[in-house]
N, C-alpha and C. Protein backbone atom coordinates (compact mmCIF):
# COMPACT_ATOMS: atom_id res chain seq x y z
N UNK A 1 0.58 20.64 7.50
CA UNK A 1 1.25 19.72 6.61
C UNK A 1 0.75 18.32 6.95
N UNK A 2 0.57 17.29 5.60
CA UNK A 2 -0.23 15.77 6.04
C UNK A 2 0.64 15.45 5.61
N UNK A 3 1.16 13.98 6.07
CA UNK A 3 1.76 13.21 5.84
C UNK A 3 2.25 11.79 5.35
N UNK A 4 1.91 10.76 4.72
CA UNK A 4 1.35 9.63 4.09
C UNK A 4 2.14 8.95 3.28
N UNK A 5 2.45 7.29 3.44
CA UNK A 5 3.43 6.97 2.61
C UNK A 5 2.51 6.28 1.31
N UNK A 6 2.97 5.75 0.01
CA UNK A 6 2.26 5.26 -0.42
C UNK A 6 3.27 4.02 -1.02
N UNK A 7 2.66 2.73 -0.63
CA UNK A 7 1.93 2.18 -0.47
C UNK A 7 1.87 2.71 1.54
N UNK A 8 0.59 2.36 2.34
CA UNK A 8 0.46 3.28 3.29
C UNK A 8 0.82 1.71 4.18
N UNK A 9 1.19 0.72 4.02
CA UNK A 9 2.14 0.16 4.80
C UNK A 9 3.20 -0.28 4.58
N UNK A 10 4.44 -0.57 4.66
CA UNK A 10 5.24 -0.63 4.22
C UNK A 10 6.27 -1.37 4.92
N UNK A 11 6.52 -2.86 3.97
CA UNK A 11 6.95 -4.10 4.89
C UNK A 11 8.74 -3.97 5.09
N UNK A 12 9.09 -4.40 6.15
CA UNK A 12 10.29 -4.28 5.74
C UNK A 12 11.23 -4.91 4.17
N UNK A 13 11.94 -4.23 4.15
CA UNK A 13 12.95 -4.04 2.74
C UNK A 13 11.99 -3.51 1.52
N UNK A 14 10.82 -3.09 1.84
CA UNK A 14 9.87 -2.45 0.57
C UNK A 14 10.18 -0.63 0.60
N UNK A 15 10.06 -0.11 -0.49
CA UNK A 15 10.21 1.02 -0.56
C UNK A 15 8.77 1.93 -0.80
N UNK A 16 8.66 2.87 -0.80
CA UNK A 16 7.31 3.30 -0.68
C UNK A 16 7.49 4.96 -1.05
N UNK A 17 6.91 5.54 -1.66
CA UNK A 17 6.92 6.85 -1.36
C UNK A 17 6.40 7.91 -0.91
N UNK A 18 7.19 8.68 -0.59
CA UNK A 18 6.48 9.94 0.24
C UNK A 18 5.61 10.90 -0.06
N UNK A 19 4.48 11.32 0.56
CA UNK A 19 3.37 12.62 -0.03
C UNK A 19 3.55 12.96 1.21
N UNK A 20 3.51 14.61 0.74
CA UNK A 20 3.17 15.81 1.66
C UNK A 20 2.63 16.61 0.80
N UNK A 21 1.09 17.20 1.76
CA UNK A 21 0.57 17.76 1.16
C UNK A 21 0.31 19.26 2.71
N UNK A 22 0.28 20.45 1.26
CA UNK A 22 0.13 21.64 2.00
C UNK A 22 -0.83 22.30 2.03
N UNK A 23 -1.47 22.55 2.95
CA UNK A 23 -2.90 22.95 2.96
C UNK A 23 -2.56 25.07 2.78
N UNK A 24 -2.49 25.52 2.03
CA UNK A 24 -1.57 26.80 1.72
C UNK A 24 -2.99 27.64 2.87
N UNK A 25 -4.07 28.00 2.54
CA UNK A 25 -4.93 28.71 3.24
C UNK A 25 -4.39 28.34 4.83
N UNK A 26 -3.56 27.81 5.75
CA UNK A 26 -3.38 27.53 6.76
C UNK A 26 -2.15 28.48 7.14
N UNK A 27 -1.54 29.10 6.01
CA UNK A 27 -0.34 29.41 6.07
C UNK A 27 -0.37 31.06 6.02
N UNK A 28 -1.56 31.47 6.35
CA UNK A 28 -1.75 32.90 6.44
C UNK A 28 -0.87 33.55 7.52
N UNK A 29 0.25 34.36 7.47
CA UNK A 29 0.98 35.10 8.57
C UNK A 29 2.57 34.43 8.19
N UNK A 30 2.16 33.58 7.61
CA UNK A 30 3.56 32.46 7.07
C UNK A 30 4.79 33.36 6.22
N UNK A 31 6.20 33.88 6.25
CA UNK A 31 6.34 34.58 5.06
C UNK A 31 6.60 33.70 4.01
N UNK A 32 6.88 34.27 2.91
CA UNK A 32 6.96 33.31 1.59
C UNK A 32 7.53 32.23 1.34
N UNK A 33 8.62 31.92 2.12
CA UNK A 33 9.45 31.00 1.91
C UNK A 33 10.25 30.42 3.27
N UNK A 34 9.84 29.12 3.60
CA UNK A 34 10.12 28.85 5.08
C UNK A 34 10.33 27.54 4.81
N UNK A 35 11.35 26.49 5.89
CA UNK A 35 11.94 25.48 5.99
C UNK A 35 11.18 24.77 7.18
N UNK A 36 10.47 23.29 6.98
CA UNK A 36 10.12 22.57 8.26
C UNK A 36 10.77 21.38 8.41
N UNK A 37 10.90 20.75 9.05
CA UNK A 37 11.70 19.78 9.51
C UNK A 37 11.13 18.86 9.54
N UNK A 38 11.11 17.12 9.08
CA UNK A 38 10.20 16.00 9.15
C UNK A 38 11.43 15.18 9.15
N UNK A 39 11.17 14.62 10.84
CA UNK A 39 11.50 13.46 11.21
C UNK A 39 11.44 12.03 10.84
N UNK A 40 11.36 10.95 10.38
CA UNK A 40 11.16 9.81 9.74
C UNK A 40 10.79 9.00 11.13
N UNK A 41 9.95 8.44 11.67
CA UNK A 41 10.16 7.47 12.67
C UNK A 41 10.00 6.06 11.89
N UNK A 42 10.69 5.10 12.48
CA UNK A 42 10.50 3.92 12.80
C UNK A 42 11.92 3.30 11.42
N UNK A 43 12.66 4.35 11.36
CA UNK A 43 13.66 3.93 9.82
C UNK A 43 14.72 4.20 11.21
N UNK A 44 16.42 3.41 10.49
CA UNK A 44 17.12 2.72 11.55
C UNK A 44 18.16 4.53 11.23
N UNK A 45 18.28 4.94 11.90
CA UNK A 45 19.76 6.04 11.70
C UNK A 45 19.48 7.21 12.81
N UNK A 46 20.69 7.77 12.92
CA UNK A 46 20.55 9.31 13.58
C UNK A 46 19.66 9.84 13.11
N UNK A 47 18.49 11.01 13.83
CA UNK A 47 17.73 11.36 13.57
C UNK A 47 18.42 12.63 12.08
N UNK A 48 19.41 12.91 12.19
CA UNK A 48 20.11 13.92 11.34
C UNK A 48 20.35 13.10 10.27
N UNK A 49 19.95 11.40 9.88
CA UNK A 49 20.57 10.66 8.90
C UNK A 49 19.01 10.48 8.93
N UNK A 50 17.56 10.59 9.21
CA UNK A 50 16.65 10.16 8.90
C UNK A 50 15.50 11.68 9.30
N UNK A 51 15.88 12.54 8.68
CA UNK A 51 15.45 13.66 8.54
C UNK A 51 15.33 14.58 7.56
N UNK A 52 14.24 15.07 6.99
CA UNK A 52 13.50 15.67 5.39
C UNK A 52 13.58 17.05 6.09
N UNK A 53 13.98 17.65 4.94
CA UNK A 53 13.97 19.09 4.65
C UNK A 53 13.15 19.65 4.08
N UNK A 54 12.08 19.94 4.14
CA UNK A 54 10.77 20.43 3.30
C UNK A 54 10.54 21.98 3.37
N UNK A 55 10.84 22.06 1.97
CA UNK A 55 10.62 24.04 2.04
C UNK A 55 9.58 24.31 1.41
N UNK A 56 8.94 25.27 1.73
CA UNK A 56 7.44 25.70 1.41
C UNK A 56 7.64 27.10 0.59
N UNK A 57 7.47 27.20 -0.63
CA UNK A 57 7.22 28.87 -1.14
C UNK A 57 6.48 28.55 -1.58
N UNK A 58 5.78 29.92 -1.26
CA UNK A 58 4.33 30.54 -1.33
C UNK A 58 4.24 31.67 -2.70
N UNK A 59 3.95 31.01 -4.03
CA UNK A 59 3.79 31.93 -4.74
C UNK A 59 3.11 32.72 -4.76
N UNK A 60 1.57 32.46 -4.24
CA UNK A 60 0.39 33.45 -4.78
C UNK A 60 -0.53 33.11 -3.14
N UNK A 61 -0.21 34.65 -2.53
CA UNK A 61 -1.09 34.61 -1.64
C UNK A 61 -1.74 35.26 -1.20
């Protein structure tokens, strides 16, 4: 999984958005449908208040 904001710096009080991209051929042994966890660093909160839920299904593999 890559990770990247866009605009790719991002000043304070600017908003920016998020890309994740999945490289699926990496995900061989993976089953279809799985949950990863992405931390946010450098944003102000509990890590449980600055934490992405990213689920991956795998339609065609």
């Amino acid at each position: 999984m890559e990770f990247r904001t866009e605009p790719e710096v991002i000043k304070p009080g600017q908003e920016a958005d998020i890309v994740i991209s999945v490289d699926a051929s990496k995900l061989v042994g993976k089953p279809e449908k799985f949950h990863a966890p992405l931390i946010l660093d450098g944003v102000t909160g509990r890590p449980s208040d600055r934490t992405l839920s990213i689920e991956i299904n795998l339609i065609d593999k």
